[in-house]
N, C-alpha and C. Protein backbone atom coordinates (compact mmCIF):
# COMPACT_ATOMS: atom_id res chain seq x y z
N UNK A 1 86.75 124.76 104.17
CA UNK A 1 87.44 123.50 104.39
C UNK A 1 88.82 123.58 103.71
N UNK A 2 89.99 123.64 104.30
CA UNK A 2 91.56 123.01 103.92
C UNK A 2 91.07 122.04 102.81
N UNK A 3 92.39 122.72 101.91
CA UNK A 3 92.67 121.48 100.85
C UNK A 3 93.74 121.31 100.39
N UNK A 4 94.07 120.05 99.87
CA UNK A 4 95.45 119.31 99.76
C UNK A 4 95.52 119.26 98.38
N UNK A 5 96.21 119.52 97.54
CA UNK A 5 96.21 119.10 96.14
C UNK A 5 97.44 118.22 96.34
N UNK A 6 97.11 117.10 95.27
CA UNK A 6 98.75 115.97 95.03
C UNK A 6 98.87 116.11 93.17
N UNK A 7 99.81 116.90 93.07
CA UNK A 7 100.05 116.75 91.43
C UNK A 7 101.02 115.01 91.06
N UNK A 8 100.16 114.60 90.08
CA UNK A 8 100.72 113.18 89.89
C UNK A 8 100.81 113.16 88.70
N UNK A 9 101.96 112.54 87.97
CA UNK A 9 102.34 112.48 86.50
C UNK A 9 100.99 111.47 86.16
N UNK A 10 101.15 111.38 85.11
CA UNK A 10 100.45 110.61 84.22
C UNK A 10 100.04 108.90 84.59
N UNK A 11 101.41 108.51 84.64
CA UNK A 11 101.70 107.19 84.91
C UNK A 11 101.10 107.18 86.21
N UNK A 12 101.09 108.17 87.09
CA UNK A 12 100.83 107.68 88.14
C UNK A 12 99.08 107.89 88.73
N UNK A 13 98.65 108.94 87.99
CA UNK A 13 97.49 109.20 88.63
C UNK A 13 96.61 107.82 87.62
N UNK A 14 97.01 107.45 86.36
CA UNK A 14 96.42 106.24 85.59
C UNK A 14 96.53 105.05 86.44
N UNK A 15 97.44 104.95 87.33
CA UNK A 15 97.94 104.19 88.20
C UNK A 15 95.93 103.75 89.23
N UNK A 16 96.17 105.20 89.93
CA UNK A 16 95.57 105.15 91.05
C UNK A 16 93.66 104.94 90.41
N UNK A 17 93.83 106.04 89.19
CA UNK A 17 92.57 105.99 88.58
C UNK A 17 92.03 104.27 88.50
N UNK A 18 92.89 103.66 87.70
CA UNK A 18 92.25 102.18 87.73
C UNK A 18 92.28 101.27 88.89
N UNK A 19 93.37 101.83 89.53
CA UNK A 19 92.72 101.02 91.34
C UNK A 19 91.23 101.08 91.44
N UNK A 20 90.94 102.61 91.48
CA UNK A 20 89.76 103.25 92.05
C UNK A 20 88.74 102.48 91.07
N UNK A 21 88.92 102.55 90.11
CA UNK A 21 87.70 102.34 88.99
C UNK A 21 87.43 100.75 89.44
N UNK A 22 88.40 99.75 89.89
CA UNK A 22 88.15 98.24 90.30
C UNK A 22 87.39 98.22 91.72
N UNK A 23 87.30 99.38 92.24
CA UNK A 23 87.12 99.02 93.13
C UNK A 23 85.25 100.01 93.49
N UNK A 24 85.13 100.38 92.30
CA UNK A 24 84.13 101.26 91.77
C UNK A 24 84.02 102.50 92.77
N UNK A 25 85.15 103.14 93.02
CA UNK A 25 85.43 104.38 93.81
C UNK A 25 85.79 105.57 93.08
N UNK A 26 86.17 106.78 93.39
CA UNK A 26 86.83 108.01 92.89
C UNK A 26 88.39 107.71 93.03
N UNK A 27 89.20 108.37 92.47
CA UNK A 27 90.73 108.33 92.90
C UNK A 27 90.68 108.89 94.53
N UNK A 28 89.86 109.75 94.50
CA UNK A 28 89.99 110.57 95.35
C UNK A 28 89.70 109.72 97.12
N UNK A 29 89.01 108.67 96.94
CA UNK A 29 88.64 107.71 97.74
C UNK A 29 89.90 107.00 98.17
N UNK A 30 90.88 106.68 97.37
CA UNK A 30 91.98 105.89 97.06
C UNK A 30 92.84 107.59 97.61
N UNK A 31 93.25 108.14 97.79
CA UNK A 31 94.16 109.18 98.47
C UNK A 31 94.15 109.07 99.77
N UNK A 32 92.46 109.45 100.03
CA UNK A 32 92.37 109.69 101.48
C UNK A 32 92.25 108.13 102.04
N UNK A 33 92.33 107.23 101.50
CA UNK A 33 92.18 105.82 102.03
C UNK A 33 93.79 106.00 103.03
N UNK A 34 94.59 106.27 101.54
CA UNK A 34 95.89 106.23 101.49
C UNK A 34 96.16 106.79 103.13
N UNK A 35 96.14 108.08 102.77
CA UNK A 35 96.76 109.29 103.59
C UNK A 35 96.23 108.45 105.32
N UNK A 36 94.92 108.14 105.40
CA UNK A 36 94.92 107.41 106.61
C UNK A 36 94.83 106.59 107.21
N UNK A 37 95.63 105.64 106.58
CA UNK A 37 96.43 104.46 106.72
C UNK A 37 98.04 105.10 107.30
N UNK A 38 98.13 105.62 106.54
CA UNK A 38 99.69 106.68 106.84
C UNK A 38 99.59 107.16 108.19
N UNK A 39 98.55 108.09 108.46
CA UNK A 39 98.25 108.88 109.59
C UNK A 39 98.13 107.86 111.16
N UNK A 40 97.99 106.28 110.35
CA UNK A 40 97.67 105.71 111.55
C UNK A 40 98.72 105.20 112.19
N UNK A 41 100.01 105.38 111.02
CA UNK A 41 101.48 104.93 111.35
C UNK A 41 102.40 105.86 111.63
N UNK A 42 101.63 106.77 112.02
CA UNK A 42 102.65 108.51 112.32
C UNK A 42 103.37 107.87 113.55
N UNK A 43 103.60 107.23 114.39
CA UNK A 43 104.39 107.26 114.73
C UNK A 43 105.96 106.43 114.74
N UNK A 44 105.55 105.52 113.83
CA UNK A 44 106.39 104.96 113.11
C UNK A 44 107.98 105.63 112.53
N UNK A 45 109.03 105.32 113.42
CA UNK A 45 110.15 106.39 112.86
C UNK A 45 110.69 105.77 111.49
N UNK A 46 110.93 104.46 111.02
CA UNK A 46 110.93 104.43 109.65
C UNK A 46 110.09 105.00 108.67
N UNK A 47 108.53 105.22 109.16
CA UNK A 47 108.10 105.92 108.43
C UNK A 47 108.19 107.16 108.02
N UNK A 48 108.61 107.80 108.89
CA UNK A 48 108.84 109.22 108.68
C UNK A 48 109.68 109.19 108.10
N UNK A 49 110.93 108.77 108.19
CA UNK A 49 112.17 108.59 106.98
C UNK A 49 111.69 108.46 105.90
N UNK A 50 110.78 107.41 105.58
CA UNK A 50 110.49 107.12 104.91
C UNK A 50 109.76 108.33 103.69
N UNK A 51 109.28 109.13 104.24
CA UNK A 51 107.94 110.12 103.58
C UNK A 51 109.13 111.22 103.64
N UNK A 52 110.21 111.36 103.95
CA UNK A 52 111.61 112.49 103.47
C UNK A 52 112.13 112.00 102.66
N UNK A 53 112.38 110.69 102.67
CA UNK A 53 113.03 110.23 100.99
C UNK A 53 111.97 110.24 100.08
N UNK A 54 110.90 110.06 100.30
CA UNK A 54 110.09 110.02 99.12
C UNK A 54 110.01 111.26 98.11
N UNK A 55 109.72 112.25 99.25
CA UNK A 55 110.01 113.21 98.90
C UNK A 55 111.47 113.72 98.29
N UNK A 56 112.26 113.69 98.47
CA UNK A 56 113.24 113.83 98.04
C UNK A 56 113.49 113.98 96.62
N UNK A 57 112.99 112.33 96.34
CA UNK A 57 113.37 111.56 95.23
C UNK A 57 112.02 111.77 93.79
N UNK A 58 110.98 112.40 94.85
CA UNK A 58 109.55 112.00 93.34
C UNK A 58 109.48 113.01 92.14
N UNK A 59 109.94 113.77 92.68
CA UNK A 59 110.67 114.86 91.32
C UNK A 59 111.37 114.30 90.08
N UNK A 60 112.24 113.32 90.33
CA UNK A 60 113.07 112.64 89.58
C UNK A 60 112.87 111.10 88.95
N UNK A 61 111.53 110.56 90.06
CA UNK A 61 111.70 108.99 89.70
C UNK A 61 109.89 108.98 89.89
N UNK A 62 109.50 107.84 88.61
CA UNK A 62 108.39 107.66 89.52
C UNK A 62 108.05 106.15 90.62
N UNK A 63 107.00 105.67 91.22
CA UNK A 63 106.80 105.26 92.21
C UNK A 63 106.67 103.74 91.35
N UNK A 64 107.12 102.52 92.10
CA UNK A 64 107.02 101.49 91.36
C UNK A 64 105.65 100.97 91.12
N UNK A 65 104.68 101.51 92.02
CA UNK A 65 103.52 101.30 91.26
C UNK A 65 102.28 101.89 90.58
N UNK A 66 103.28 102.95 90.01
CA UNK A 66 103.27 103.89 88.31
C UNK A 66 103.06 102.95 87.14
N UNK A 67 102.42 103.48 86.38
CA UNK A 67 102.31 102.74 84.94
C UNK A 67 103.52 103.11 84.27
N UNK A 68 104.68 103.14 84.73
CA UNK A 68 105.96 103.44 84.12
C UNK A 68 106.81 102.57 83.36
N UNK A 69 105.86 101.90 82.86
CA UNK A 69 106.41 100.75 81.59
C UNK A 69 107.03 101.83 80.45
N UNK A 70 106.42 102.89 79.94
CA UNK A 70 106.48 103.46 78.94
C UNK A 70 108.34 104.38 79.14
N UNK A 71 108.90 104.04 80.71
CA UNK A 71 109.79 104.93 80.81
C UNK A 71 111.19 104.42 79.84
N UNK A 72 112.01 104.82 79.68
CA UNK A 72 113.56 104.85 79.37
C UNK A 72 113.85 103.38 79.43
N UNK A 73 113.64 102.65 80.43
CA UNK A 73 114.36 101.64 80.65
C UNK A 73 114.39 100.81 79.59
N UNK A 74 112.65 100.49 79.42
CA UNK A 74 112.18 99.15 78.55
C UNK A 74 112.45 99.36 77.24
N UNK A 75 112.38 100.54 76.91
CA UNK A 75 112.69 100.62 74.85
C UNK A 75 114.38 100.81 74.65
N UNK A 76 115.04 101.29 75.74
CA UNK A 76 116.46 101.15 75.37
C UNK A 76 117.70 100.04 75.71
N UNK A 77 116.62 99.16 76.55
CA UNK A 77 117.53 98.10 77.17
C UNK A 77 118.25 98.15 78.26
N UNK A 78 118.08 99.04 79.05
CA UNK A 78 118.65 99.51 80.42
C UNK A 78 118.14 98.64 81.79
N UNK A 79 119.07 98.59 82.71
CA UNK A 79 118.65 98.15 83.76
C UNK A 79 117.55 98.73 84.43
N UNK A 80 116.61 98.29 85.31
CA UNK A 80 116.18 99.32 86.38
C UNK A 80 117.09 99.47 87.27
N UNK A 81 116.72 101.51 87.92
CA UNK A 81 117.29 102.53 88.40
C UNK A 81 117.41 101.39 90.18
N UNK A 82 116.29 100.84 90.09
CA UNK A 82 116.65 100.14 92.32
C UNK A 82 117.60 99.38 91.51
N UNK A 83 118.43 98.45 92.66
CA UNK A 83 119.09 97.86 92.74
C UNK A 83 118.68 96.71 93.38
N UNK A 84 117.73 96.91 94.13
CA UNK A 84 117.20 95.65 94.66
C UNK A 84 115.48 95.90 94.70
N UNK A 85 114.70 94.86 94.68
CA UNK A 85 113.22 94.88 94.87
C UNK A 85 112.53 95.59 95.31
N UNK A 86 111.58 96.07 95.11
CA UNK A 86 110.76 96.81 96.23
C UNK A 86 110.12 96.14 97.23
N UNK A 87 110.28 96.34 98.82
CA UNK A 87 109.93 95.75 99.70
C UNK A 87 108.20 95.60 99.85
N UNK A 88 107.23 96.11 98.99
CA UNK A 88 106.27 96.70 98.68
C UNK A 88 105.41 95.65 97.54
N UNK A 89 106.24 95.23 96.67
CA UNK A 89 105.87 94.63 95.71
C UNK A 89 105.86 92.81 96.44
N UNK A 90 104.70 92.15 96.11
CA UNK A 90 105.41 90.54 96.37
C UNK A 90 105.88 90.02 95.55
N UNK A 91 106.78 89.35 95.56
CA UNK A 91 107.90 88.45 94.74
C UNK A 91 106.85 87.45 93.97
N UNK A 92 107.07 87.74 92.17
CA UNK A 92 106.64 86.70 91.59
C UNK A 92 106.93 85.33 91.32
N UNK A 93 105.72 84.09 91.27
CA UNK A 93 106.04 82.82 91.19
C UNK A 93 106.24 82.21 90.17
């Protein structure tokens, strides 16, 4: 059987781990959930853009819904790196 490995920083696989754990699953349940949900939007041309910038960029940044509290921003007083919201996140009340 083919296999896929996804290397994920810290922040992020803690991320997915406690999805999974709420939802009393594996991470691994939470990937392939992921991946085919994705697969069902392949033809989606923003999406595909979408999964080249991601790529692009995950080397350098992590994903906004990373446990990335611990990054640069919050202990030195810096802005966050977007400029505008994540379309992803809902707007708090």
């Amino acid at each position: 059987m083919p296999t896929i490995k996804i290397n994920l920083e810290y922040a992020e696989y803690d991320a997915v781990e406690r999805f999974a754990s709420g939802l009393n699953v594996k991470p691994e349940a939470v990937a392939y959930c992921a991946l085919n949900r994705l697969m069902l939007e392949a033809r989606n041309p923003e999406l595909r853009e979408e999964i080249k910038q991601t790529w692009d960029w995950h080397r350098e940044n992590l994903p906004l819904w990373s446990d990335s509290a611990g990054g640069p921003h919050g202990y030195e007083g810096k802005a966050d790196s977007d400029p505008a919201p994540s379309k992803y996140l809902e707007p708090r009340v």
